[in-house]
Protein backbone atom coordinates (compact mmCIF):
# COMPACT_ATOMS: atom_id res chain seq x y z
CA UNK A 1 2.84 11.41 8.41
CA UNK A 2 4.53 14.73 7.21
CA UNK A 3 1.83 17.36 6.01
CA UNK A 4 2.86 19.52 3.49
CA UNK A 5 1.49 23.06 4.11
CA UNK A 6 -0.32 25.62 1.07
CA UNK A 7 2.02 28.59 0.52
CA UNK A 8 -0.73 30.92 3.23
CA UNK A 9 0.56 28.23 5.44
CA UNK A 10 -3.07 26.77 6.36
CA UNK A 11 -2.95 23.10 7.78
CA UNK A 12 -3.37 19.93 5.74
CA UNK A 13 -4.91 17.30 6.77
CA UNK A 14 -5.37 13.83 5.12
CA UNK A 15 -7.94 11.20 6.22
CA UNK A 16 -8.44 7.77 4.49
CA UNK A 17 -12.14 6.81 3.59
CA UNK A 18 -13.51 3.43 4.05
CA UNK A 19 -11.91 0.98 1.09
CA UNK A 20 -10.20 4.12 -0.51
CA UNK A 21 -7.01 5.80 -0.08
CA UNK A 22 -6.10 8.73 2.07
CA UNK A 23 -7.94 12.27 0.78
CA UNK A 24 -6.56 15.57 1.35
CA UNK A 25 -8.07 18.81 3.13
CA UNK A 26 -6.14 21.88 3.23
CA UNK A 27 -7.04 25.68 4.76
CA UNK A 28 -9.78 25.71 7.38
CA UNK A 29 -11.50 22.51 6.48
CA UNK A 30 -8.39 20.92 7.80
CA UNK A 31 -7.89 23.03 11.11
CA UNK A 32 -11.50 22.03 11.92
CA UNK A 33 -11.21 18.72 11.35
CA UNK A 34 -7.95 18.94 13.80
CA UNK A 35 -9.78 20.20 16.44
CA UNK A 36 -12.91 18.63 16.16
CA UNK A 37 -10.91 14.88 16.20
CA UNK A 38 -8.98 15.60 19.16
CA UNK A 39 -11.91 16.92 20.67
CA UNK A 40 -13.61 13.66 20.09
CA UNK A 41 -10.41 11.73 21.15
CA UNK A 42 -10.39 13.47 24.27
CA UNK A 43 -7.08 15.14 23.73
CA UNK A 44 -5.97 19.31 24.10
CA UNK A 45 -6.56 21.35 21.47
CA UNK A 46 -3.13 21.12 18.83
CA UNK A 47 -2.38 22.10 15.24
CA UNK A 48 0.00 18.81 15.08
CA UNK A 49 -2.04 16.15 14.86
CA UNK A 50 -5.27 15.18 12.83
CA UNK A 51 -7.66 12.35 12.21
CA UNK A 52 -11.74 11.43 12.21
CA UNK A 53 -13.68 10.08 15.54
CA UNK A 54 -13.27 6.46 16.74
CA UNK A 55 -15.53 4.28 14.50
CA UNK A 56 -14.28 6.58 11.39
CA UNK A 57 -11.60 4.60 9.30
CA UNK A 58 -8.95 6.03 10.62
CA UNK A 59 -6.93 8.49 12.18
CA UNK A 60 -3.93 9.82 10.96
CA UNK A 61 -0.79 12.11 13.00
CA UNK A 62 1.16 14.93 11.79
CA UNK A 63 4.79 14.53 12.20
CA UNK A 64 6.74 17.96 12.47
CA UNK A 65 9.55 18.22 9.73
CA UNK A 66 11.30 21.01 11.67
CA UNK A 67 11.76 18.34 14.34
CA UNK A 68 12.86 14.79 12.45
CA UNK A 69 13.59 14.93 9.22
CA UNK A 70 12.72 10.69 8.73
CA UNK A 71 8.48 11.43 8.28
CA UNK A 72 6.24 8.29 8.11
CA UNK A 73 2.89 7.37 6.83
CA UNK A 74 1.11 6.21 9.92
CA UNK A 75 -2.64 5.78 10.55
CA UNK A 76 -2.95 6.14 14.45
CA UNK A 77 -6.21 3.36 14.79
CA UNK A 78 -5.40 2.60 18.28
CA UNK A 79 -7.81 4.50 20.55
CA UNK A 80 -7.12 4.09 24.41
CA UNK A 81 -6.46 0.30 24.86
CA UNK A 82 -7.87 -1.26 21.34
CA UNK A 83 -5.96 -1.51 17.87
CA UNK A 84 -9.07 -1.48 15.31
CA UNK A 85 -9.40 -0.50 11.68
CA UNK A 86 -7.73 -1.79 8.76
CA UNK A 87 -4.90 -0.43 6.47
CA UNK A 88 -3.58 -1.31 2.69
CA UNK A 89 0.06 -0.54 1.71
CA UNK A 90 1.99 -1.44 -1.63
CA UNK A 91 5.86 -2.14 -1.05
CA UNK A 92 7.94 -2.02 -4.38
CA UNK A 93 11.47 -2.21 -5.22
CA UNK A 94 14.61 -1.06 -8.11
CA UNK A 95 11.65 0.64 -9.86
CA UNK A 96 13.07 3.79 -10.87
CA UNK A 97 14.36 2.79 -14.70
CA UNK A 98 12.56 5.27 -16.64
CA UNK A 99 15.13 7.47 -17.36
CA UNK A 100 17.51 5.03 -18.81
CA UNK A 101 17.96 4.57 -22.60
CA UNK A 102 20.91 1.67 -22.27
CA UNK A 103 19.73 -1.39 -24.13
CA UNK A 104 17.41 -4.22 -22.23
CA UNK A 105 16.10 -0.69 -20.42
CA UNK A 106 12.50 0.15 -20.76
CA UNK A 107 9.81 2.66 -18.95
CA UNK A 108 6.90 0.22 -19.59
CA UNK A 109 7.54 -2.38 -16.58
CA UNK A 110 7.40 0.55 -13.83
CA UNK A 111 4.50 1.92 -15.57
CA UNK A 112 2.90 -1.42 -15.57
CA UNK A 113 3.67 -1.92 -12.06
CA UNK A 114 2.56 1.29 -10.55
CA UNK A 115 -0.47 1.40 -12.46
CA UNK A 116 -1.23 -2.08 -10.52
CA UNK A 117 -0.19 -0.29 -7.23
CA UNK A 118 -2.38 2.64 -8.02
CA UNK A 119 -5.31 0.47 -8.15
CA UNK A 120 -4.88 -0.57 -4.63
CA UNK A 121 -5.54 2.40 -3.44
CA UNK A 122 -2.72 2.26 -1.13
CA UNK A 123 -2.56 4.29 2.05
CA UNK A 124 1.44 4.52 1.49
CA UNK A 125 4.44 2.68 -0.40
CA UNK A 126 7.39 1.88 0.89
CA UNK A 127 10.18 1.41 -1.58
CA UNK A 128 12.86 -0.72 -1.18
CA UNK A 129 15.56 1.17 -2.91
CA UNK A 130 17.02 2.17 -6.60
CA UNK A 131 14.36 4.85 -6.72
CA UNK A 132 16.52 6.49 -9.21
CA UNK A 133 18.61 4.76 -11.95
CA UNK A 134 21.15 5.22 -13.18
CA UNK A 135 22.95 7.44 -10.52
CA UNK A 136 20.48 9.22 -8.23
CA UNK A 137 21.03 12.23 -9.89
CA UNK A 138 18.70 15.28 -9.19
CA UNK A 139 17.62 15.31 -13.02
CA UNK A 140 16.66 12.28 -13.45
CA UNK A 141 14.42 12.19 -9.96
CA UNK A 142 11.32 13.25 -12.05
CA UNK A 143 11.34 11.05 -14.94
CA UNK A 144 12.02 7.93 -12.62
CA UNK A 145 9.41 8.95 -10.41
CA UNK A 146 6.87 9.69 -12.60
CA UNK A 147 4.57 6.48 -12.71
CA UNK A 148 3.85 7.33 -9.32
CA UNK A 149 2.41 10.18 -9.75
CA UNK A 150 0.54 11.69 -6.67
CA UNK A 151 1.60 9.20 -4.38
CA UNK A 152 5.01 11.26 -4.40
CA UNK A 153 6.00 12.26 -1.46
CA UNK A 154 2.94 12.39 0.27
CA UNK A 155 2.65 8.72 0.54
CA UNK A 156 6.03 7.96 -0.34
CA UNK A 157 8.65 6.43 1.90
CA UNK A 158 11.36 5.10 0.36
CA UNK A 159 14.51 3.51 1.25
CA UNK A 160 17.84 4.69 -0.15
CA UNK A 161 19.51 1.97 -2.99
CA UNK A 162 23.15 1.74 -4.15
CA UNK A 163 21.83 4.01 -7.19
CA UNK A 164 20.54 6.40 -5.88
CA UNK A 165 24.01 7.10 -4.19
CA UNK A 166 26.05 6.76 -7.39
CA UNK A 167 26.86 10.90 -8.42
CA UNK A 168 29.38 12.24 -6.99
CA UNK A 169 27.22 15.31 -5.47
CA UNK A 170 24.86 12.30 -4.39
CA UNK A 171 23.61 10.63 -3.04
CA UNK A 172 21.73 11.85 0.15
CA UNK A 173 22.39 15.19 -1.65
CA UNK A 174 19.38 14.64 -3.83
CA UNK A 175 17.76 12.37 -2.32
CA UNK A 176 17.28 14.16 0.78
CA UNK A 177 16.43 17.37 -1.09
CA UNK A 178 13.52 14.93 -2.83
CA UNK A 179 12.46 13.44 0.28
CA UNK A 180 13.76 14.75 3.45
CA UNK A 181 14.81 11.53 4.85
CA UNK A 182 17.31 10.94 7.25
CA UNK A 183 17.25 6.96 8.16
CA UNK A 184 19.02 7.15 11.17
CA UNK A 185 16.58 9.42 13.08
CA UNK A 186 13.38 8.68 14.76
CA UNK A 187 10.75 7.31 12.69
CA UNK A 188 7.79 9.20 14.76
CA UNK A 189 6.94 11.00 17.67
CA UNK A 190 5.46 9.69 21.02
CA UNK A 191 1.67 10.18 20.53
CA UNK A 192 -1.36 9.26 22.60
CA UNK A 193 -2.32 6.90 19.76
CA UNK A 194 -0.28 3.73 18.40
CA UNK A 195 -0.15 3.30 14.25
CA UNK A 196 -1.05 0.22 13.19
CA UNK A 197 1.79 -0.32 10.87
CA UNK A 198 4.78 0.83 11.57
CA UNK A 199 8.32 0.94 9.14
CA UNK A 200 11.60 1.33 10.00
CA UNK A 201 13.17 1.94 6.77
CA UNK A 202 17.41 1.79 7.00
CA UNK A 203 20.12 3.01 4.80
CA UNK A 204 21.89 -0.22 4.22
CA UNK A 205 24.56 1.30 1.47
CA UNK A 206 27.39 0.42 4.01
CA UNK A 207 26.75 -2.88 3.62
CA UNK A 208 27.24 -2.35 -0.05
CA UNK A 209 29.02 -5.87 -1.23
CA UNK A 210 31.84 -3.83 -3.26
CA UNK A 211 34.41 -1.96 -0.94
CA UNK A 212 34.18 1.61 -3.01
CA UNK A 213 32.65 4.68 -3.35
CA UNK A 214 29.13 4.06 -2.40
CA UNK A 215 30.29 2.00 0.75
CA UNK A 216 32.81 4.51 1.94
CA UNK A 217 30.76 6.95 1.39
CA UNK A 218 27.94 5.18 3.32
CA UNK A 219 30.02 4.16 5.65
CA UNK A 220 30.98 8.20 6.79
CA UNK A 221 27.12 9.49 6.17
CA UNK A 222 24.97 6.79 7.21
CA UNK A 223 27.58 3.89 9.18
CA UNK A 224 25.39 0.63 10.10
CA UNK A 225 26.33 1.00 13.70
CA UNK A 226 24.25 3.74 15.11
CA UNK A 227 21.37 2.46 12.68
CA UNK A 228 21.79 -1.22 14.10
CA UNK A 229 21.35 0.78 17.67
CA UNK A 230 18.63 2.89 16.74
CA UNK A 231 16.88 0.31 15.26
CA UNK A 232 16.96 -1.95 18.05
CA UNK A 233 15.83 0.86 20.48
CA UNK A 234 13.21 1.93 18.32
CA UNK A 235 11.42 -1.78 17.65
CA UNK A 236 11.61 -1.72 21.54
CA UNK A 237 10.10 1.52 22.35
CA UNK A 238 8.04 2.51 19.89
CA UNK A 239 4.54 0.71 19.92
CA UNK A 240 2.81 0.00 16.75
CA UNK A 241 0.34 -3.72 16.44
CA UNK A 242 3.07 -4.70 13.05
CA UNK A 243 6.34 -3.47 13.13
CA UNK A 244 8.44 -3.72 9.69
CA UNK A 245 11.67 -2.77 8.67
CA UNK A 246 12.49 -2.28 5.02
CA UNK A 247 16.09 -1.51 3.41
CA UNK A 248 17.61 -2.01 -0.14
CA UNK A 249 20.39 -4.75 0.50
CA UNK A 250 18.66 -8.27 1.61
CA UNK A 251 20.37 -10.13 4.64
CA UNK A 252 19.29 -13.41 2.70
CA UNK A 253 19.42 -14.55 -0.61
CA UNK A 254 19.40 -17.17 -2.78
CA UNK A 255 20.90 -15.13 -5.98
CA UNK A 256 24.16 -15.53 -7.78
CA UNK A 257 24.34 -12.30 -7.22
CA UNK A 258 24.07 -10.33 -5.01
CA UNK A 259 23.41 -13.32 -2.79
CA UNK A 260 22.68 -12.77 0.81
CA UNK A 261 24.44 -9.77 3.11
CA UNK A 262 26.33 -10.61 6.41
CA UNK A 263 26.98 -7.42 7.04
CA UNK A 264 23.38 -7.33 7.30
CA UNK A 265 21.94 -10.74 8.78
CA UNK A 266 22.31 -12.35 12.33
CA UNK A 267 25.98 -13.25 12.45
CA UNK A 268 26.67 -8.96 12.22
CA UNK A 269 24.46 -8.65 15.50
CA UNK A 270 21.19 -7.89 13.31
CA UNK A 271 18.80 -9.41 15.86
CA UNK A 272 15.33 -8.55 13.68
CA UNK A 273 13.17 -10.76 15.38
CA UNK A 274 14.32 -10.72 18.98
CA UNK A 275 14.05 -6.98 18.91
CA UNK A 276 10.39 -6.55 18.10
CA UNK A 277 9.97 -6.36 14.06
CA UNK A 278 7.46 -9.02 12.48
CA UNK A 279 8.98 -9.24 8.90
CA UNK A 280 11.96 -7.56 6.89
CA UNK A 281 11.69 -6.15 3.78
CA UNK A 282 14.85 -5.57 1.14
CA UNK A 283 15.60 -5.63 -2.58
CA UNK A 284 18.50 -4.59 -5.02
CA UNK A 285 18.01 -8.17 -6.44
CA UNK A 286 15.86 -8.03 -9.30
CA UNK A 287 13.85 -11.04 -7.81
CA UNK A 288 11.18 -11.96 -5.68
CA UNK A 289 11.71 -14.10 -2.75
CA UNK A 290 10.60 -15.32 0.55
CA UNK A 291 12.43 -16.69 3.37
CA UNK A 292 11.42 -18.19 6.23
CA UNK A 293 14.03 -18.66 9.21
CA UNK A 294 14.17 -19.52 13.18
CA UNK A 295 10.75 -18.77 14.69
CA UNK A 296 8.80 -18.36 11.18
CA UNK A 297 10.84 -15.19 10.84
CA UNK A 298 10.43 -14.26 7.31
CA UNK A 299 12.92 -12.24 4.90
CA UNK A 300 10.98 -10.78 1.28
CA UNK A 301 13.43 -9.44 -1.34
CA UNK A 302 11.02 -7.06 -3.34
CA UNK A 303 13.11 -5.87 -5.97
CA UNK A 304 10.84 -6.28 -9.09
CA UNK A 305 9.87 -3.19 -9.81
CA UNK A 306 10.61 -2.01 -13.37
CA UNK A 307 14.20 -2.59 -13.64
CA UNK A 308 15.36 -5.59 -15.80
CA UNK A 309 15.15 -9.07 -14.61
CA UNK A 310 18.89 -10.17 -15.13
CA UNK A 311 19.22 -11.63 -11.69
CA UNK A 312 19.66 -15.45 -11.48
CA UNK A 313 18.89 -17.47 -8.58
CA UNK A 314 22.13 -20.19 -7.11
CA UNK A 315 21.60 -22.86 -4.60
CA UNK A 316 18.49 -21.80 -2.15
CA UNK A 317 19.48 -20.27 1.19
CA UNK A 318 18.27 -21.59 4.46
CA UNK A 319 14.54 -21.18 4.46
CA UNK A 320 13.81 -19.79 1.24
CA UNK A 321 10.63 -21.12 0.04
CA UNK A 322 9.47 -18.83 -2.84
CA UNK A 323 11.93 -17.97 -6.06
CA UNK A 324 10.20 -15.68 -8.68
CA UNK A 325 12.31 -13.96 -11.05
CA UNK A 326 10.52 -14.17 -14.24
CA UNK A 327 7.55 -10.92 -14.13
CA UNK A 328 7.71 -7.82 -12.82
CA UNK A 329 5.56 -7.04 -9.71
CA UNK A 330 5.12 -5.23 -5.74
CA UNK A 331 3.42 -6.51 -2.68
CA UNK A 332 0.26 -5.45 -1.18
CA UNK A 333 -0.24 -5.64 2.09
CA UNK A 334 -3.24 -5.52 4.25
CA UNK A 335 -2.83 -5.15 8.31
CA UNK A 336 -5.26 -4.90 10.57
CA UNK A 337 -5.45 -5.84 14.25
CA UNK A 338 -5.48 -10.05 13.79
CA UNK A 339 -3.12 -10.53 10.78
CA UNK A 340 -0.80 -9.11 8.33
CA UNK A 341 -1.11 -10.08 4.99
CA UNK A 342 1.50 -9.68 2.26
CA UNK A 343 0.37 -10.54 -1.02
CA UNK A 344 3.40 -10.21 -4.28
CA UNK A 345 1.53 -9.58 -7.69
CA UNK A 346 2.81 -9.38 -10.73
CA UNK A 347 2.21 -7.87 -14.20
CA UNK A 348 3.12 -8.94 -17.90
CA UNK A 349 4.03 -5.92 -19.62
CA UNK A 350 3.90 -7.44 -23.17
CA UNK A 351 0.08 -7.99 -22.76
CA UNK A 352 -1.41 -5.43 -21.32
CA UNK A 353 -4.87 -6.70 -21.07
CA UNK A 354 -3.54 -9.43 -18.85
CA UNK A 355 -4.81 -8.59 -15.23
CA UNK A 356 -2.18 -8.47 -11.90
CA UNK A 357 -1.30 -12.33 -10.98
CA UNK A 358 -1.29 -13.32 -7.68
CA UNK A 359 2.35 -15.62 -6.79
CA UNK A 360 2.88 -15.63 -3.33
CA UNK A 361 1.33 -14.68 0.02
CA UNK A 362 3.05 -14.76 3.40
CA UNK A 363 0.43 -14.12 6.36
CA UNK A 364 1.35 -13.30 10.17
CA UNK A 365 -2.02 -14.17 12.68
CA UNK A 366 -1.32 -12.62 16.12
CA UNK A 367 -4.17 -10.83 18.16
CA UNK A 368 -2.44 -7.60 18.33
CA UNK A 369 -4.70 -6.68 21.42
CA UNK A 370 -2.80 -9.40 23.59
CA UNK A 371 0.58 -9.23 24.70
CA UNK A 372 3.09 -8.94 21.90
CA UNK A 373 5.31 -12.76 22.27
CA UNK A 374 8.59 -12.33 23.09
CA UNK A 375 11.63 -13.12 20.52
């Protein structure tokens, strides 16, 4: 988790309370609450990493920014050999329409939608691209952003979309600047804990369907190659009980368009499942869907988030077992040491008194405490 520091350069700290999201502590609150948890944890006195004592609700580690610019959101809740607690997480996707005045366009779905997420309480959100319509421009980063709120960037980690790469002093340009990501680097450091969640978000704009500017582009600052590899040695080596991997193009889909990504899926070497991860996690198609392949290996395209629904389903890919493309919604999930649950909601912004609806729920049951099955 990347701590941002007060201007007198005190530590902050953020804990999450029981059934609430994470709360922040800044100045010497926060530096005794560092030393007094690794105290209790057993661990040498550090400035790097905070948390509350085993049987608290969790603990959660600073990542340095000097070190890796790609920071995470990752409650540590394994102490020695035992995962234990419980975490809730929103994932949302092509959200980021505020700023656009083009007809069909409208603020109100993203609003809806993070107003939804909000009430989760979420401990982070992962975004699965097209933060920031129509270009990724740096002016247009606060207006997009807006309906989140707080939750930006402290418990923000979003993956980079085809629009957000679109200006020609863009993309990472600004989106960097916004977020200091770099999706190619570590996720986190070694730590004496392991999260219970972990993401591995990509930049998958190489893989962009249409052989221009984004892809080139792409192709020189972020090429799918060294992400495929670092990836693949980072499911492997770095523990976590659920391991997820979220980008903006979907390996599988059963859309007219885009349709599913083989730059992306098995047939390109993309070995998701063998490697270590438990679910993938895309968008840029302004649907919902869930597929299922070899092994109960399961694909969502989350791409609902606010920007219009003008994507039509085609014939149904392998596996795909749930088609939603007619409300606007995210996905809360809920992990904890015997499943992960991932719940897609959605919202009807032309009646606002109409509560979330719940469409679709994949679960994943695996005692996290016993050997990890191999792919």
């Amino acid at each position: 988790m990347l701590w941002k520091s007060p201007a007198d350069g005190a530590p902050t700290a953020r804990t999450t309370r029981p059934g609430r999201g994470p709360r922040l502590r800044t100045g010497l609150a926060a530096a005794a609450l560092l030393a007094s948890s690794r105290a209790a944890l057993g661990m040498p006195p550090s400035s790097g990493e905070s948390g509350v004592s085993p049987g608290g609700a969790a603990t959660w580690r600073a990542v340095d920014a000097s070190a890796l610019d790609h920071a995470a959101y990752l409650p540590i809740v394994r102490h020695g050999p035992y995962y234990e607690g419980a975490v809730t997480f929103a994932v949302v996707g092509d959200y980021g329409a505020c700023a656009m005045t083009d007809p069909g366009w409208s603020c109100e779905p993203a609003r809806r939608v993070a107003a939804m997420v909000a009430r989760w309480e979420p401990a982070f959100v992962v975004t699965t691209g097209d933060n920031n319509y129509p270009s990724g421009a740096p002016e247009t980063w606060a207006v997009n952003t807006a309906p989140y709120g707080e939750l930006i960037p402290d418990r923000f980690e979003p993956a980079i979309g085809n629009h957000d790469y679109e200006c020609d002093a863009c993309p990472e340009d600004a989106f960097v600047a916004r977020f200091r990501r770099s999706p190619t680097r570590q996720f986190a450091k070694p730590s004496e804990g392991d999260p219970l969640v972990r993401f591995f978000v990509l930049d998958s704009n190489a893989a962009e369907p249409v052989d221009g500017a984004i892809r080139k582009k792409a192709a020189r600052s972020n090429p799918l190659a060294p992400q495929r590899a670092w990836l693949q040695h980072g499911l492997a080596s770095l523990r976590a009980c659920w391991k997820l991997v979220a980008m903006h193009h979907p390996p599988y889909s059963s859309t007219t368009d885009p349709g599913s990504n083989p730059l992306l899926d098995s047939s390109a070497g993309w070995r998701y499942r063998q490697w270590g991860a438990d679910i993938v996690l895309a968008g840029h198609a302004h649907t919902y869907e869930r597929i299922t392949r070899s092994g109960g290996f399961a694909y969502l395209v989350v791409g609902t988030g606010g920007a219009p629904l003008n994507t039509t389903f085609g014939a149904p890919v392998v596996g795909s077992e749930a088609r939603i493309a007619d409300a606007h919604g995210a996905v809360r999930g809920h992990a904890d040491p015997t499943q992960l649950v991932l719940e897609y909601f959605t919202v009807d912004p032309a009646s606002p008194a109409a509560g979330p609806v719940l469409r679709d729920v994949h679960r994943i049951a695996r005692d996290c405490n016993a050997p990890r099955p191999s792919g």
